[in-house]
PDB file of N, CA and C in Angstrom:
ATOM      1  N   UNK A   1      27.217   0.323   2.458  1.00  0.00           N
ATOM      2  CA  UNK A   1      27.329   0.078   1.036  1.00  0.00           C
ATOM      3  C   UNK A   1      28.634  -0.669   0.780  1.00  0.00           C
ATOM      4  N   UNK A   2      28.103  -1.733   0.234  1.00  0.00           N
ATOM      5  CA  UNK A   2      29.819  -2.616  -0.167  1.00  0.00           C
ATOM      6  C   UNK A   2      30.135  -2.156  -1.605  1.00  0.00           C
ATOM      7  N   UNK A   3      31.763  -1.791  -1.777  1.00  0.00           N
ATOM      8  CA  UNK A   3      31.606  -1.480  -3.306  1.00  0.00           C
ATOM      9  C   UNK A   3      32.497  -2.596  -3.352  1.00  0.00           C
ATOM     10  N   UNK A   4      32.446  -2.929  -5.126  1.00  0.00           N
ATOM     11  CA  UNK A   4      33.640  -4.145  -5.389  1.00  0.00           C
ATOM     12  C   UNK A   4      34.764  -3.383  -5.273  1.00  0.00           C
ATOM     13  N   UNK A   5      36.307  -4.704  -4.868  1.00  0.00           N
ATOM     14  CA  UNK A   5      37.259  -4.188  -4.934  1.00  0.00           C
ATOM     15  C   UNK A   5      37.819  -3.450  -5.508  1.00  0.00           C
ATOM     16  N   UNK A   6      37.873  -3.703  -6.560  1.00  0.00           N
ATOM     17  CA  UNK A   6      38.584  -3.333  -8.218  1.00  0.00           C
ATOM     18  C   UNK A   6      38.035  -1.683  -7.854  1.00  0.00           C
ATOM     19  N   UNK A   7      36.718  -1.159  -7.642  1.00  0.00           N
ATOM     20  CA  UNK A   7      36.274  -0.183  -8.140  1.00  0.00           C
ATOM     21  C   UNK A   7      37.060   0.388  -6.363  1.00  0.00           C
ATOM     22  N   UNK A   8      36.674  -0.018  -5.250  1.00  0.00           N
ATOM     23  CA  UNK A   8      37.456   0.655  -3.968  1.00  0.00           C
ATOM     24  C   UNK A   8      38.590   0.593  -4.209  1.00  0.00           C
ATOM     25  N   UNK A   9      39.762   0.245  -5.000  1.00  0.00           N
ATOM     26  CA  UNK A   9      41.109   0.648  -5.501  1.00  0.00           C
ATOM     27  C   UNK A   9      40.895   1.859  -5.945  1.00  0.00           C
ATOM     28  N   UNK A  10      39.980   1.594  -7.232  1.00  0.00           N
ATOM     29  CA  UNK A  10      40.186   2.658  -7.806  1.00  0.00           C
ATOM     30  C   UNK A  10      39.967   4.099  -7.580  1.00  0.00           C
ATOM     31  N   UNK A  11      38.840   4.165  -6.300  1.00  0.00           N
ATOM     32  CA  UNK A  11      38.271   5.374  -5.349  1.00  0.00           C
ATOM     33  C   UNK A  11      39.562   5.504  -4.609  1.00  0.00           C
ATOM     34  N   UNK A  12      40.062   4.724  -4.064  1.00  0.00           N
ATOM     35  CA  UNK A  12      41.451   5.451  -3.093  1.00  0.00           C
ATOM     36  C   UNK A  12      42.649   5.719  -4.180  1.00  0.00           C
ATOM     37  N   UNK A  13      42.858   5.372  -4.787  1.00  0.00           N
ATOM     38  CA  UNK A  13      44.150   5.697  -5.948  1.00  0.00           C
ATOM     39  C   UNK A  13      43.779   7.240  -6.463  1.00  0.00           C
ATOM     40  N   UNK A  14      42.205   7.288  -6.514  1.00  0.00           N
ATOM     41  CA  UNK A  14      42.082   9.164  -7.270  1.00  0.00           C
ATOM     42  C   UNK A  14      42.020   9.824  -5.808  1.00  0.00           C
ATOM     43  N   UNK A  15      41.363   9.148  -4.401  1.00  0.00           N
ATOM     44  CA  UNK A  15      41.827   9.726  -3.424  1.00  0.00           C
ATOM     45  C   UNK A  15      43.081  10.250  -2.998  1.00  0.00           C
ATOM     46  N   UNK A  16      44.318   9.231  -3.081  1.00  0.00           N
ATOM     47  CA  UNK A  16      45.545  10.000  -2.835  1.00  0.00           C
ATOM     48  C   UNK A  16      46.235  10.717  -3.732  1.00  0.00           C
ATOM     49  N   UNK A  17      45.766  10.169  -5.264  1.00  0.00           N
ATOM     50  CA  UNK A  17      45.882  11.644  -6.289  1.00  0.00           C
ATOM     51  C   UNK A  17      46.251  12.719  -5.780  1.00  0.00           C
ATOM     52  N   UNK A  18      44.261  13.023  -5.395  1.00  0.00           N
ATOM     53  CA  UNK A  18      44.113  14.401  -4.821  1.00  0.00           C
ATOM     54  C   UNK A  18      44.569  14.713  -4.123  1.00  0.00           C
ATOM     55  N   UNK A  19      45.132  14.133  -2.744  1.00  0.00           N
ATOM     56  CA  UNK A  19      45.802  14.850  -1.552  1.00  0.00           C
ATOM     57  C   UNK A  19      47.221  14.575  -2.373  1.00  0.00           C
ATOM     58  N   UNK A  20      47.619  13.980  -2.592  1.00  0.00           N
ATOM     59  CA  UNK A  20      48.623  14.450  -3.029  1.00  0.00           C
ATOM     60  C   UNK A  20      48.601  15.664  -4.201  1.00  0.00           C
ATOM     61  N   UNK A  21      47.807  16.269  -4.781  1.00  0.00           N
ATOM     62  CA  UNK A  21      47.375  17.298  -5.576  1.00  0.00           C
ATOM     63  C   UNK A  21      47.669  18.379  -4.527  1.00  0.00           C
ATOM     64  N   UNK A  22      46.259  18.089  -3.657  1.00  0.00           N
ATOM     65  CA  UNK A  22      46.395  18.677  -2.296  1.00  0.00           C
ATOM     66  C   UNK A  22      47.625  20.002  -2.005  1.00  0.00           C
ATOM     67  N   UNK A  23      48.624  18.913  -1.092  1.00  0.00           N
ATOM     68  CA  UNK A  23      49.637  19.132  -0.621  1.00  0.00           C
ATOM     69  C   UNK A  23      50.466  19.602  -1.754  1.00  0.00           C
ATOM     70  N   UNK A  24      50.582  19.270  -3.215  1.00  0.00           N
ATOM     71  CA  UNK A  24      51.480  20.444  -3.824  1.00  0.00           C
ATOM     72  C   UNK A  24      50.531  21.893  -4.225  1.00  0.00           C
ATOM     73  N   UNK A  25      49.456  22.285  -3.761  1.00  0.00           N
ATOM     74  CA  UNK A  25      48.292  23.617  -3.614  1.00  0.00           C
ATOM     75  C   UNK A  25      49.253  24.385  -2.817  1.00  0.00           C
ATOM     76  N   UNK A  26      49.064  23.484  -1.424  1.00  0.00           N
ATOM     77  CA  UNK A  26      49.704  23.829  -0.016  1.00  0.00           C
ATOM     78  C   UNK A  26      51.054  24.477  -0.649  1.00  0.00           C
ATOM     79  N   UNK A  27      51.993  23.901  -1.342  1.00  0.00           N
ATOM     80  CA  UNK A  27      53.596  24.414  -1.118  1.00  0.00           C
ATOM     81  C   UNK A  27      53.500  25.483  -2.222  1.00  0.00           C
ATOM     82  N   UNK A  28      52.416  25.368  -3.331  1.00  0.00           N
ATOM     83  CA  UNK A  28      52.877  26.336  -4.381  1.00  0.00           C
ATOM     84  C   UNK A  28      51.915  27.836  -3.366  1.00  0.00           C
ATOM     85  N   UNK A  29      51.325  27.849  -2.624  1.00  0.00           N
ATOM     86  CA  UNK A  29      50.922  28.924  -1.792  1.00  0.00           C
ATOM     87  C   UNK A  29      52.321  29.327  -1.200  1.00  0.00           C
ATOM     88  N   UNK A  30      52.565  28.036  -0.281  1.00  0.00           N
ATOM     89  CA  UNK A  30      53.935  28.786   0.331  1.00  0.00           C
ATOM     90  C   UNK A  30      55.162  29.608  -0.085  1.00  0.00           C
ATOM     91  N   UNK A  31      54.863  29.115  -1.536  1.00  0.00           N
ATOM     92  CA  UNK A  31      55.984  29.181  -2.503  1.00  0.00           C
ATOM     93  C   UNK A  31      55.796  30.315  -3.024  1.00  0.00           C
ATOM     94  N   UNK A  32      54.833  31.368  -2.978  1.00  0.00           N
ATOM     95  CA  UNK A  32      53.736  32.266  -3.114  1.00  0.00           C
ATOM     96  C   UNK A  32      54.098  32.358  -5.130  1.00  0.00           C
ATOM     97  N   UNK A  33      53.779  31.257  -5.620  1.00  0.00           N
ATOM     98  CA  UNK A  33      53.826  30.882  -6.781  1.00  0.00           C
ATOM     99  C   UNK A  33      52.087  31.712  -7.132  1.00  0.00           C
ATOM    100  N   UNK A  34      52.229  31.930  -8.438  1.00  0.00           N
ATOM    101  CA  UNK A  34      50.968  32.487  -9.083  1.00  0.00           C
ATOM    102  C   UNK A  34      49.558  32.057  -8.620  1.00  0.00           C
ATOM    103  N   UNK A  35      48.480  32.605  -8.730  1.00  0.00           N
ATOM    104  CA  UNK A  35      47.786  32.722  -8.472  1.00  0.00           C
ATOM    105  C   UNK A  35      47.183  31.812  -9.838  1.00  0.00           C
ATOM    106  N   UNK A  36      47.482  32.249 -11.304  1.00  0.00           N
ATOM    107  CA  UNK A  36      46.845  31.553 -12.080  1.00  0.00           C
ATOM    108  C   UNK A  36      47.195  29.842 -11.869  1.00  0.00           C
ATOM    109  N   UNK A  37      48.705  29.576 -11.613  1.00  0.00           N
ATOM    110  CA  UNK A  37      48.787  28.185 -11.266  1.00  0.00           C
ATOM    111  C   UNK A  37      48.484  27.799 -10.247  1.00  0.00           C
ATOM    112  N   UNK A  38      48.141  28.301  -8.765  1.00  0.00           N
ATOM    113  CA  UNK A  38      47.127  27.949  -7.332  1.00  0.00           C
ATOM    114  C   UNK A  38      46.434  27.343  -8.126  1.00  0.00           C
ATOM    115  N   UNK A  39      45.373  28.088  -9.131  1.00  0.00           N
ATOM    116  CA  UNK A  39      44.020  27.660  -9.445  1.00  0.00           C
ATOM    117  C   UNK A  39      44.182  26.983 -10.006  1.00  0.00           C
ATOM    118  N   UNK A  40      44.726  26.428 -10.681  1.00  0.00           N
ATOM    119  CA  UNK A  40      44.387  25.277 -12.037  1.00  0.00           C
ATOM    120  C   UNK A  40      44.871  24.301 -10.999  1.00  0.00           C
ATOM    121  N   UNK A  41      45.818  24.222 -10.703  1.00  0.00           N
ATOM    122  CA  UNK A  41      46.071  22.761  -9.195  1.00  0.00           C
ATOM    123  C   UNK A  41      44.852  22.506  -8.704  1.00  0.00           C
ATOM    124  N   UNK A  42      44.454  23.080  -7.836  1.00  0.00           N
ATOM    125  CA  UNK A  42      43.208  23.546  -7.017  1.00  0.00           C
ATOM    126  C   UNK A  42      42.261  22.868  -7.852  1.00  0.00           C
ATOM    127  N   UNK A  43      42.072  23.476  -8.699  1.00  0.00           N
ATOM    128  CA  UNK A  43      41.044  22.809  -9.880  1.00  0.00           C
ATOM    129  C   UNK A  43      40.856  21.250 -10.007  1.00  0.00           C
ATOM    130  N   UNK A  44      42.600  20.964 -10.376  1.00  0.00           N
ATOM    131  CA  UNK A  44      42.661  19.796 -10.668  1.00  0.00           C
ATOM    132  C   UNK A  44      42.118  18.473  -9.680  1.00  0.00           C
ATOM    133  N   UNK A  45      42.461  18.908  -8.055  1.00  0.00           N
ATOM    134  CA  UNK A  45      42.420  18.526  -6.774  1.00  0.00           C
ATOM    135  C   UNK A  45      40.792  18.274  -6.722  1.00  0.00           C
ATOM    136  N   UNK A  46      40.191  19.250  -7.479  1.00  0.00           N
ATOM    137  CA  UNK A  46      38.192  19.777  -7.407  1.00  0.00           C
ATOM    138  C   UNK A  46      37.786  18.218  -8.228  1.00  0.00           C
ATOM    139  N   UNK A  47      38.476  18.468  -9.154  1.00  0.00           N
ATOM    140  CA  UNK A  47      38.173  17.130 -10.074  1.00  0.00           C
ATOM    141  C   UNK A  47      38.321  15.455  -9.911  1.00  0.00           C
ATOM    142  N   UNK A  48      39.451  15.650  -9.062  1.00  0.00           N
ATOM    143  CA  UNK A  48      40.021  14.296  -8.892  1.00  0.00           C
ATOM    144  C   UNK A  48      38.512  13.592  -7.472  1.00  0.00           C
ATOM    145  N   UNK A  49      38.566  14.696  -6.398  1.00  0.00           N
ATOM    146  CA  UNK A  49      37.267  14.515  -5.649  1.00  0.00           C
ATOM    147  C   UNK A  49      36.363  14.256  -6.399  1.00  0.00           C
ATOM    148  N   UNK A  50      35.622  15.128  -7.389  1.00  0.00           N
ATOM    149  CA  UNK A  50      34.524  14.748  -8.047  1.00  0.00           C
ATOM    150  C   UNK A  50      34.295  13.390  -8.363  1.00  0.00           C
ATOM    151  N   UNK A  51      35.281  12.619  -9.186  1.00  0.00           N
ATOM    152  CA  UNK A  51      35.285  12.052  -9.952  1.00  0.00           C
ATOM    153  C   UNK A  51      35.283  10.664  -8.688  1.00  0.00           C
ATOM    154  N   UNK A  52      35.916  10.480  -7.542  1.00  0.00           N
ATOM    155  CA  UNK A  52      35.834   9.518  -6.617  1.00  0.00           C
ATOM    156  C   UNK A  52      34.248   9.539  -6.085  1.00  0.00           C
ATOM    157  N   UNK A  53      33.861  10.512  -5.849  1.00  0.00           N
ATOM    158  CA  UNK A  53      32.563  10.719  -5.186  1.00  0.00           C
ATOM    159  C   UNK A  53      31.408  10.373  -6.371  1.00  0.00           C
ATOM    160  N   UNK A  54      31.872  10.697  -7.906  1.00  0.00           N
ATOM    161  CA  UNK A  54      30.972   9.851  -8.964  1.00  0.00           C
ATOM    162  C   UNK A  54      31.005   8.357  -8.590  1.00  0.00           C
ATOM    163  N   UNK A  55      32.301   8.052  -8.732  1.00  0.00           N
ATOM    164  CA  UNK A  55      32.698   6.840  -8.642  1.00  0.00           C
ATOM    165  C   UNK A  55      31.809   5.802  -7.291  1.00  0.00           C
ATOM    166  N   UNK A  56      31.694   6.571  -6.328  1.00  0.00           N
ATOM    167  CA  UNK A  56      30.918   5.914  -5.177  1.00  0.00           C
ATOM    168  C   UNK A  56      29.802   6.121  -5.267  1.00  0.00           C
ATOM    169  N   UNK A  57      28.884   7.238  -5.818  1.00  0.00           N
ATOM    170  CA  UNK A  57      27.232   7.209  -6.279  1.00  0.00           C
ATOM    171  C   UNK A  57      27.308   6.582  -6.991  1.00  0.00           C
ATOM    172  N   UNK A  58      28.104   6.153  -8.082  1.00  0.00           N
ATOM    173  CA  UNK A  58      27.814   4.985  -9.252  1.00  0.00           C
ATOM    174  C   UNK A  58      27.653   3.463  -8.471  1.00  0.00           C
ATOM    175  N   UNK A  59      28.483   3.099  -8.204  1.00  0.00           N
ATOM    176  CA  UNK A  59      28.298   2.171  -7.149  1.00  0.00           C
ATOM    177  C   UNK A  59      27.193   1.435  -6.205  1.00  0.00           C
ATOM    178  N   UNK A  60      26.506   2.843  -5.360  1.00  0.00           N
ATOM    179  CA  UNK A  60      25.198   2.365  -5.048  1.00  0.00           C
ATOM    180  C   UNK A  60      24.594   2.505  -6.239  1.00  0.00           C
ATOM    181  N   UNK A  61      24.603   3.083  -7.246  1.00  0.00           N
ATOM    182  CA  UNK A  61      23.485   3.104  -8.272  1.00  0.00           C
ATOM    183  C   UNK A  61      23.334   1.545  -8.685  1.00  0.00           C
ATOM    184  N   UNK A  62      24.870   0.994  -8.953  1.00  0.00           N
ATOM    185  CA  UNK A  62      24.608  -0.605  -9.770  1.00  0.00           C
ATOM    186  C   UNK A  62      23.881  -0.943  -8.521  1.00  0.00           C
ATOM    187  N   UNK A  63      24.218  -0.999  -7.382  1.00  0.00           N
ATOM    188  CA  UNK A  63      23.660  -1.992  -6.000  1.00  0.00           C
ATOM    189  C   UNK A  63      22.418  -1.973  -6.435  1.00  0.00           C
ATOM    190  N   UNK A  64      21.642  -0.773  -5.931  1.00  0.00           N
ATOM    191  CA  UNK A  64      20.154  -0.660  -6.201  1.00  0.00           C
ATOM    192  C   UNK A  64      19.606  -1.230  -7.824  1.00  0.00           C
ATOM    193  N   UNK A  65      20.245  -1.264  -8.834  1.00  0.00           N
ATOM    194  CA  UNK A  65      19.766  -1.651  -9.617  1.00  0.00           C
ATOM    195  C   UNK A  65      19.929  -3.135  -9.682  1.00  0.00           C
ATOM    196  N   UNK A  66      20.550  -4.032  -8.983  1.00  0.00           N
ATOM    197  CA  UNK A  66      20.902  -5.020  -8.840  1.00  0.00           C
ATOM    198  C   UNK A  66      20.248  -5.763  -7.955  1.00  0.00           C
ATOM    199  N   UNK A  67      19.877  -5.312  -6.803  1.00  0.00           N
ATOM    200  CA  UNK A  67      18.964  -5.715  -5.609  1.00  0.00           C
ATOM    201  C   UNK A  67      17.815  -5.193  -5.610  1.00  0.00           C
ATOM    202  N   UNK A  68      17.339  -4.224  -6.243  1.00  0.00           N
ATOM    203  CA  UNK A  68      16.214  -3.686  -5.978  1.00  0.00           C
ATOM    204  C   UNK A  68      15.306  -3.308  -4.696  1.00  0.00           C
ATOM    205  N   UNK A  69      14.067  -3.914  -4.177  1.00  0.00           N
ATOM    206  CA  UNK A  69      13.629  -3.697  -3.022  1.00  0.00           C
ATOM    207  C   UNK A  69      14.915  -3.652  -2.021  1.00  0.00           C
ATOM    208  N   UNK A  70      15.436  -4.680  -2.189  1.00  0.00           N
ATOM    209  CA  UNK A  70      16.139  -4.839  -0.936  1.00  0.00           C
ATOM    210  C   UNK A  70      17.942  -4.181  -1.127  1.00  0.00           C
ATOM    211  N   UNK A  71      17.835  -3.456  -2.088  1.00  0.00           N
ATOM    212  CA  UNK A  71      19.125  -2.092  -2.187  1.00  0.00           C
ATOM    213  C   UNK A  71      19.111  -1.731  -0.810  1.00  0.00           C
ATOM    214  N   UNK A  72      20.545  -1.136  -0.520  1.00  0.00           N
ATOM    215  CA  UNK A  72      20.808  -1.278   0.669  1.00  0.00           C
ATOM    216  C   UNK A  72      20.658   0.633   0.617  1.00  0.00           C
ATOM    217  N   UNK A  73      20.476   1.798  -0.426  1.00  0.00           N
ATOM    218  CA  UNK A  73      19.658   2.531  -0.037  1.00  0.00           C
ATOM    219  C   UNK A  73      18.777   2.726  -0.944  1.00  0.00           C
ATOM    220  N   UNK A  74      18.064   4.010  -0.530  1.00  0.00           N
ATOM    221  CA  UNK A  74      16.800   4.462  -1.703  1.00  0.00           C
ATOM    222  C   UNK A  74      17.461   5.452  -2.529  1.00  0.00           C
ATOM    223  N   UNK A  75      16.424   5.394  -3.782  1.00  0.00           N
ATOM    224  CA  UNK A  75      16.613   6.459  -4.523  1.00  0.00           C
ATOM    225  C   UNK A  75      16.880   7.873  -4.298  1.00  0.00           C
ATOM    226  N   UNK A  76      15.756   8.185  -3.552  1.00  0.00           N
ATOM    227  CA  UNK A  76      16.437   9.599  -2.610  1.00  0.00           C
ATOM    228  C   UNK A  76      17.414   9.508  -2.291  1.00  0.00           C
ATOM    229  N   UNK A  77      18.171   8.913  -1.293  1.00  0.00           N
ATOM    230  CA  UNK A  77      19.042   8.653  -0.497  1.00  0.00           C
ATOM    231  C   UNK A  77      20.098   8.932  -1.568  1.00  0.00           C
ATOM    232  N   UNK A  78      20.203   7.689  -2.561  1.00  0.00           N
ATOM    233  CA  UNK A  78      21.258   8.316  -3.773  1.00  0.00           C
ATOM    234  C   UNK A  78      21.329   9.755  -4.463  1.00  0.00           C
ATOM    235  N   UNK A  79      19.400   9.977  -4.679  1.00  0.00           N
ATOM    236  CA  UNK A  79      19.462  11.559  -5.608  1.00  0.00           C
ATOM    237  C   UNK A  79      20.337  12.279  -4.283  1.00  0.00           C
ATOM    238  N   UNK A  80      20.157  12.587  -3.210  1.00  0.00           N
ATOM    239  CA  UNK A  80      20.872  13.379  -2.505  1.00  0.00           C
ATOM    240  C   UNK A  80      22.215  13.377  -2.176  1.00  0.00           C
ATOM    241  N   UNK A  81      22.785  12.026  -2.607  1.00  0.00           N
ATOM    242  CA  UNK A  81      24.328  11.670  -2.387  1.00  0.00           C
ATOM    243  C   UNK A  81      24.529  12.619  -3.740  1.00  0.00           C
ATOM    244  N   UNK A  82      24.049  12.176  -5.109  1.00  0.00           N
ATOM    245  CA  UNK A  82      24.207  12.398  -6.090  1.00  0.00           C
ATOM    246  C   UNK A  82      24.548  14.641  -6.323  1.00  0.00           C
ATOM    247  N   UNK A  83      23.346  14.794  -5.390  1.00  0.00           N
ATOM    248  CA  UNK A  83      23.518  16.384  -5.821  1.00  0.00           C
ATOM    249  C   UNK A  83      24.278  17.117  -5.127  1.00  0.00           C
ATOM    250  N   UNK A  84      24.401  16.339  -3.829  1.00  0.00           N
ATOM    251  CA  UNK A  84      25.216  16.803  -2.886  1.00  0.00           C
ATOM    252  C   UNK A  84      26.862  16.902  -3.916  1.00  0.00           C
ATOM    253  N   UNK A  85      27.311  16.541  -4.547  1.00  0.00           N
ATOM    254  CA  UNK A  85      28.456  16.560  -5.563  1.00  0.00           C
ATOM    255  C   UNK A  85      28.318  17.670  -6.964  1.00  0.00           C
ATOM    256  N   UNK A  86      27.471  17.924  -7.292  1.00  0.00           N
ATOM    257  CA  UNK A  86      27.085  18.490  -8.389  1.00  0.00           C
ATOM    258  C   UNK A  86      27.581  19.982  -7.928  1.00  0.00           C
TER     259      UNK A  86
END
């Protein structure tokens, strides 16, 4: 699947977000900082993934709607990228 640039920026920029989200999870554990703030980090880290992994089912979605027969996958193929995230 080729995505346009502009939009593969924008999938790695919420990618290192998250690890960088990530890795401050990691220190506020070490830090044995609250439990209510673990989670809302954590959370935040849940979201930032989500939202890259929308970002790349959207993607094949324009493809396939753009190429049609010859989309480089199927509909299934997407519904299952798609729920696999949900």
């Amino acid at each position: 699947m080729n995505i346009e640039p502009t939009v593969s920026r924008d999938i790695v920029m919420r990618l290192k977000r998250a690890r960088g989200q990530l890795d401050g999870v990691i220190n506020m554990i070490d830090e044995e900082r609250s439990c209510s703030d673990v989670v809302t980090q954590l959370a935040a880290v849940s979201k930032a993934l989500d939202r890259a992994g929308f970002k790349i089912v959207a993607s094949g979605l324009q493809q396939c709607w753009e190429h049609g027969e010859d989309a480089p996958m199927t509909r299934e193929e997407l519904e299952k990228l798609f729920l696999s995230l949900a």
